[in-house]
Structures are given as structure tokens and as C-alpha cells.
N, C-alpha and C. Protein backbone atom coordinates (compact mmCIF):
# COMPACT_ATOMS: atom_id res chain seq x y z
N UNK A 1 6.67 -38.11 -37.86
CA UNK A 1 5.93 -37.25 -36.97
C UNK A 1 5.97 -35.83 -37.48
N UNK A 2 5.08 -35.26 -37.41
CA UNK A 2 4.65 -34.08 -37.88
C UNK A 2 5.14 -32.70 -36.68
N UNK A 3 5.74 -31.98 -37.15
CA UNK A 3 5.64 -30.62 -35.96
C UNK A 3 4.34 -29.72 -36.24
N UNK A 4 3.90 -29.49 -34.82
CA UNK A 4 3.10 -28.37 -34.94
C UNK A 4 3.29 -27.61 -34.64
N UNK A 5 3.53 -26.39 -35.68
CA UNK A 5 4.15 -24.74 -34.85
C UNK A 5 2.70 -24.03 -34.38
N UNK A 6 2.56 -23.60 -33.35
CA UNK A 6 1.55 -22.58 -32.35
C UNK A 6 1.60 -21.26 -33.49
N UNK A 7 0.36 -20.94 -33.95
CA UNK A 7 0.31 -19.41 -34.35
C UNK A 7 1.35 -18.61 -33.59
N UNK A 8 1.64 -17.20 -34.15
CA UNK A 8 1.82 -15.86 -33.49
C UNK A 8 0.72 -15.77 -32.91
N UNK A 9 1.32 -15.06 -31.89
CA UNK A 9 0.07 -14.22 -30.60
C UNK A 9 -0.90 -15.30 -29.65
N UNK A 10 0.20 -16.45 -29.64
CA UNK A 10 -0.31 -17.80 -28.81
C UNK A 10 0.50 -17.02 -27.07
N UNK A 11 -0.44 -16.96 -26.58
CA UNK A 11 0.03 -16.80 -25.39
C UNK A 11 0.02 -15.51 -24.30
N UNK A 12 -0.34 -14.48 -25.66
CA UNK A 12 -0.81 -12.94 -25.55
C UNK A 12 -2.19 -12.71 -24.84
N UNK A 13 -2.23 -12.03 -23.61
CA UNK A 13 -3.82 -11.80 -23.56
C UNK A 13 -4.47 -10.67 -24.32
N UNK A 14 -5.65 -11.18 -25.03
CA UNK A 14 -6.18 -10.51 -25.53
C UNK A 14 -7.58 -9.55 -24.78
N UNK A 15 -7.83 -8.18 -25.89
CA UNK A 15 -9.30 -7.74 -24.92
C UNK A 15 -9.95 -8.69 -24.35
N UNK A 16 -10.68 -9.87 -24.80
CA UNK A 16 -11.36 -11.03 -24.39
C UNK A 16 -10.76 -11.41 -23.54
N UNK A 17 -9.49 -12.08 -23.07
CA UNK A 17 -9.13 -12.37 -21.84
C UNK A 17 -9.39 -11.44 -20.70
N UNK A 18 -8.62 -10.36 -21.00
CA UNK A 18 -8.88 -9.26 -19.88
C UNK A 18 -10.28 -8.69 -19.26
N UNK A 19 -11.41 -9.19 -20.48
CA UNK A 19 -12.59 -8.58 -20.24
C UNK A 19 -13.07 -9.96 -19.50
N UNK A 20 -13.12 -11.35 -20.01
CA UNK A 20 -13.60 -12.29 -19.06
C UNK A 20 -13.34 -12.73 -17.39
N UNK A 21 -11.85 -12.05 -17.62
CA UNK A 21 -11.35 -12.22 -16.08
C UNK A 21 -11.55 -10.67 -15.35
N UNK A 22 -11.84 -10.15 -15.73
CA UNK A 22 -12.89 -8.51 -14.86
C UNK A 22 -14.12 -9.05 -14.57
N UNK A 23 -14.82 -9.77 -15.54
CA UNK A 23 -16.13 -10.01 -15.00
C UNK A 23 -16.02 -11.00 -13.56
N UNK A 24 -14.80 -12.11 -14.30
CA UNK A 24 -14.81 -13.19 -12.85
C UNK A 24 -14.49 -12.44 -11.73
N UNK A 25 -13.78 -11.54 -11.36
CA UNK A 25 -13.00 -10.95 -10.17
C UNK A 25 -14.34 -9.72 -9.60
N UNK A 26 -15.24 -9.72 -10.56
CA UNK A 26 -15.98 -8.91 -9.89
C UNK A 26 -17.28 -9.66 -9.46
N UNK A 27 -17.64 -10.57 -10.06
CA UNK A 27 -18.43 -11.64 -9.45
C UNK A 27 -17.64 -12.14 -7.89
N UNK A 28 -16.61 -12.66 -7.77
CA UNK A 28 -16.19 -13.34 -7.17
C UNK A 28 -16.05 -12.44 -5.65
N UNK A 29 -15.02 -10.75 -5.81
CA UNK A 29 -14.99 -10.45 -5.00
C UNK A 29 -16.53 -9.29 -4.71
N UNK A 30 -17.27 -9.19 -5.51
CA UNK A 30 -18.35 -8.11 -5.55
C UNK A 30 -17.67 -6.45 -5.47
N UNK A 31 -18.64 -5.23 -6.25
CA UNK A 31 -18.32 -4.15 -6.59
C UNK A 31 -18.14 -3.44 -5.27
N UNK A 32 -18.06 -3.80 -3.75
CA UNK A 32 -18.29 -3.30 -2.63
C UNK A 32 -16.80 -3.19 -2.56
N UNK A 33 -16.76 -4.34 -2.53
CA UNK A 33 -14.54 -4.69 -2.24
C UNK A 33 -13.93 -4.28 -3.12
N UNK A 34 -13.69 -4.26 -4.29
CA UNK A 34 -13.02 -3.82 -5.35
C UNK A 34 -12.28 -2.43 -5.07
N UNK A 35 -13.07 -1.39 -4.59
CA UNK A 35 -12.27 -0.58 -4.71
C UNK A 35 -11.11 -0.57 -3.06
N UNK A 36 -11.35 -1.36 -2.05
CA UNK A 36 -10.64 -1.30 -1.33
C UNK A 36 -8.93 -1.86 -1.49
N UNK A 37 -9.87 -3.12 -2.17
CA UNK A 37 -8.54 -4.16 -2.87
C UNK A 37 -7.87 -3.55 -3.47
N UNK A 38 -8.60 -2.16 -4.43
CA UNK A 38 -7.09 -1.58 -4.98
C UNK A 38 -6.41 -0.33 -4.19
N UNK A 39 -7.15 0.29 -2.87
CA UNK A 39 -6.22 0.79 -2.42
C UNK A 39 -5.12 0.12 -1.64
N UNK A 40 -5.64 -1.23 -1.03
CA UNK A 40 -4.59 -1.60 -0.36
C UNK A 40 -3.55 -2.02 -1.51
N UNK A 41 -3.96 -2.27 -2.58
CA UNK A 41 -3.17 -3.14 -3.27
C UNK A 41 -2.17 -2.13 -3.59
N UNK A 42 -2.63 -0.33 -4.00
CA UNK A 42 -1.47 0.53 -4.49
C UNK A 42 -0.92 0.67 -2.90
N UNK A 43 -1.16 0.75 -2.02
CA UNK A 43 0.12 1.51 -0.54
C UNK A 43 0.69 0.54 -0.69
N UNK A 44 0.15 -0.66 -1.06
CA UNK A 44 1.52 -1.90 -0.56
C UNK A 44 2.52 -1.75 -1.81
N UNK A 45 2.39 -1.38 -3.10
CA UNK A 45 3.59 -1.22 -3.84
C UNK A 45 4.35 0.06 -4.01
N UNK A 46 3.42 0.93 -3.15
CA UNK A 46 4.11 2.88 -2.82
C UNK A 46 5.04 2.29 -1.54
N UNK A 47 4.40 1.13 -0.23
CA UNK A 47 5.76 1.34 0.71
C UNK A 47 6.70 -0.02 0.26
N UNK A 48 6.37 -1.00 -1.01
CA UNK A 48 7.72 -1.46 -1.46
C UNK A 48 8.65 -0.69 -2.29
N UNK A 49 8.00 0.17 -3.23
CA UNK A 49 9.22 0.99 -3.93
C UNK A 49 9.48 1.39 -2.94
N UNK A 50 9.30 2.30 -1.79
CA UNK A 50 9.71 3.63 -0.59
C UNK A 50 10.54 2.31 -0.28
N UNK A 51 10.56 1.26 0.41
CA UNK A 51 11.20 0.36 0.99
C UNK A 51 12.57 -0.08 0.10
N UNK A 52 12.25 -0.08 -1.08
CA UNK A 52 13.54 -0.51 -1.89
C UNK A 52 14.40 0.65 -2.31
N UNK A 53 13.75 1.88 -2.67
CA UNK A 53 14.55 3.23 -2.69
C UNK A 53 15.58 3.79 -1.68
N UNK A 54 14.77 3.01 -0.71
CA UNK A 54 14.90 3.61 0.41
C UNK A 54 15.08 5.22 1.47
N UNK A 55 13.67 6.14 0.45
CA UNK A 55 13.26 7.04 0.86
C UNK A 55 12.28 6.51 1.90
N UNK A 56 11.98 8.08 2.93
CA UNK A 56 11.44 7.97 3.89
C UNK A 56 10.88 9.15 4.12
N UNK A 57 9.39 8.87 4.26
CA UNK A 57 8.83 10.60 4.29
C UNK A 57 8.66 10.31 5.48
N UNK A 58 8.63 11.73 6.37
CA UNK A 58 8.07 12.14 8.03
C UNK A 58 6.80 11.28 8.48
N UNK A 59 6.15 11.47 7.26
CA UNK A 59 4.92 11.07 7.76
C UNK A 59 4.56 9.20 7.81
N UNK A 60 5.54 8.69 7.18
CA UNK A 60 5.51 7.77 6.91
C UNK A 60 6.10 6.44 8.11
N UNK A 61 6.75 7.22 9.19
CA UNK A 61 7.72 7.11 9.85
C UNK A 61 7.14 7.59 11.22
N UNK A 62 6.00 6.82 11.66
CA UNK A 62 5.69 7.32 13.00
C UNK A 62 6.16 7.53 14.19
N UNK A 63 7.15 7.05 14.62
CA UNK A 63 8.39 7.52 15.88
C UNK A 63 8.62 8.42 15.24
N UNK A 64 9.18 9.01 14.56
CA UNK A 64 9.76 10.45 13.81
C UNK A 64 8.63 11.61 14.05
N UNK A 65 7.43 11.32 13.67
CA UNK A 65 6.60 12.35 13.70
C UNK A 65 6.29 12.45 14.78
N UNK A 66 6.11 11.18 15.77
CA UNK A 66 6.01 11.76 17.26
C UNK A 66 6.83 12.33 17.86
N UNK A 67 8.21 11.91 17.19
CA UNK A 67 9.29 13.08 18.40
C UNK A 67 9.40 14.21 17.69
N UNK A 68 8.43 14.15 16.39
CA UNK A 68 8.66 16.06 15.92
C UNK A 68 7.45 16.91 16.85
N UNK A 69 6.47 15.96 16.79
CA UNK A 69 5.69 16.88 17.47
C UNK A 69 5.66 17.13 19.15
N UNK A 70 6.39 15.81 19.33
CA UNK A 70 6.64 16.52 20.86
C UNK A 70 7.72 17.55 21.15
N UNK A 71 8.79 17.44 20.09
CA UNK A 71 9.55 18.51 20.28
C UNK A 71 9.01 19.94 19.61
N UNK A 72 7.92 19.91 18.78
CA UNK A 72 7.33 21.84 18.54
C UNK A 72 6.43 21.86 20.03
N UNK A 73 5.68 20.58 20.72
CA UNK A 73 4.85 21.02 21.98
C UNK A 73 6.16 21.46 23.28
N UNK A 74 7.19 21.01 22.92
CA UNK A 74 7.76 21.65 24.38
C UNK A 74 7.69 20.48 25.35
N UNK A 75 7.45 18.77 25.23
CA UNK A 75 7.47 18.33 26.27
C UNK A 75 8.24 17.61 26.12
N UNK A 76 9.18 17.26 27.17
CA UNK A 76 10.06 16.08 26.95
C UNK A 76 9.94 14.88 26.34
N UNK A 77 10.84 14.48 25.80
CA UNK A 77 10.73 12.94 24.92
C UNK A 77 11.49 12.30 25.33
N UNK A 78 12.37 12.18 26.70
CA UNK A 78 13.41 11.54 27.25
C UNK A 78 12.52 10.33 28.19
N UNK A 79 11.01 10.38 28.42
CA UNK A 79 10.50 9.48 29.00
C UNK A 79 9.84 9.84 30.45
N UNK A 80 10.35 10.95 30.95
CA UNK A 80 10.04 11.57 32.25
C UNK A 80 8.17 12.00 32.22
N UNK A 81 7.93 11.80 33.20
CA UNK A 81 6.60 11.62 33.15
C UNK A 81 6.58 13.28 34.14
N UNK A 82 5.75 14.47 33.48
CA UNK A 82 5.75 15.89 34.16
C UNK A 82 4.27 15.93 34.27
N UNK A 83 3.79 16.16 35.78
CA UNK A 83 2.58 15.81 36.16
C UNK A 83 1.05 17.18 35.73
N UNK A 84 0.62 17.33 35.67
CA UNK A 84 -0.70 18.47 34.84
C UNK A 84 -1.14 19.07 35.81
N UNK A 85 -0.84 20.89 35.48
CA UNK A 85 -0.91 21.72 36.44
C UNK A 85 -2.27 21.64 37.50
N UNK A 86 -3.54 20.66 36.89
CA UNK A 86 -4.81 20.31 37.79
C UNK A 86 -4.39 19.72 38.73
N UNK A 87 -3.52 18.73 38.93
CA UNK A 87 -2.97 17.98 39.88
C UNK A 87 -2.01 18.03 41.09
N UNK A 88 -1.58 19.07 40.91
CA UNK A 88 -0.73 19.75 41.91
C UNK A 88 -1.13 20.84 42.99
């Protein structure tokens, strides 16, 4: 029995690969979606690194930014409900 050794660069994608599978993905999903697919596609690997770093921006962190901004407005954040000077 004979061995057959596989060339070098068996297994590598080449321009041609990369260029045939752009055309399929843009047939398939159309030029409308494409660019959405890649924003969702980058936030979802900006909040897995943030998630694995485990940094945390303000803004990122919506309970946080609501009790910042209720605490620069001056109104309680303890839950008390303070009724609007029209109403009294």
C-alpha cells in the first residue's frame, strides 16, 4: 500500500475560499442585513471581553446609571413615592 502525503497548504483558506464564501453569505443573508449582523456580532464580543475582564463602564450598567441620575436630580431612590407639586 502506497502512502499519500497531502501537499503543504492543504487545509489553509485561501483568497478563493474567502471570496466564495462572501459571495454565499451575501446571497444568503442579502446586503440589507449584513451590516446589522456585524454590529450585533461586534457588542456581543465588546460585552464578552467586558464580561471576562470584568470591567464595567457606567453606562453599561443600567441600575448604576439610574441611581446616578437620580441622585444629581435630588429624588429619592429609597422607593418612596413624593407626590408633584400639581397635585397637592
Amino acid at each position: 500500500m502506497a502512502c499519500y502525503l497531502a501537499p503543504m497548504g492543504v487545509g489553509v483558506l485561501s483568497p478563493w475560499h474567502i471570496a466564495i464564501f462572501a459571495i454565499v453569505v451575501l446571497v444568503v443573508f442579502g446586503p440589507k442585513r449584513l451590516p446589522e449582523m456585524g454590529r450585533s456580532l461586534g457588542k456581543g464580543m465588546r460585552e464578552f471581553k467586558d464580561s471576562i475582564s470584568g470591567q464595567s463602564t457606567p453606562a453599561a450598567d443600567p441600575a448604576a446609571a439610574t441611581s446616578a441620575l437620580m441622585v444629581e436630580a435630588g429624588t429619592p431612590s429609597s422607593g418612596t413615592v413624593v407626590p408633584d407639586r400639581d397635585t397637592l
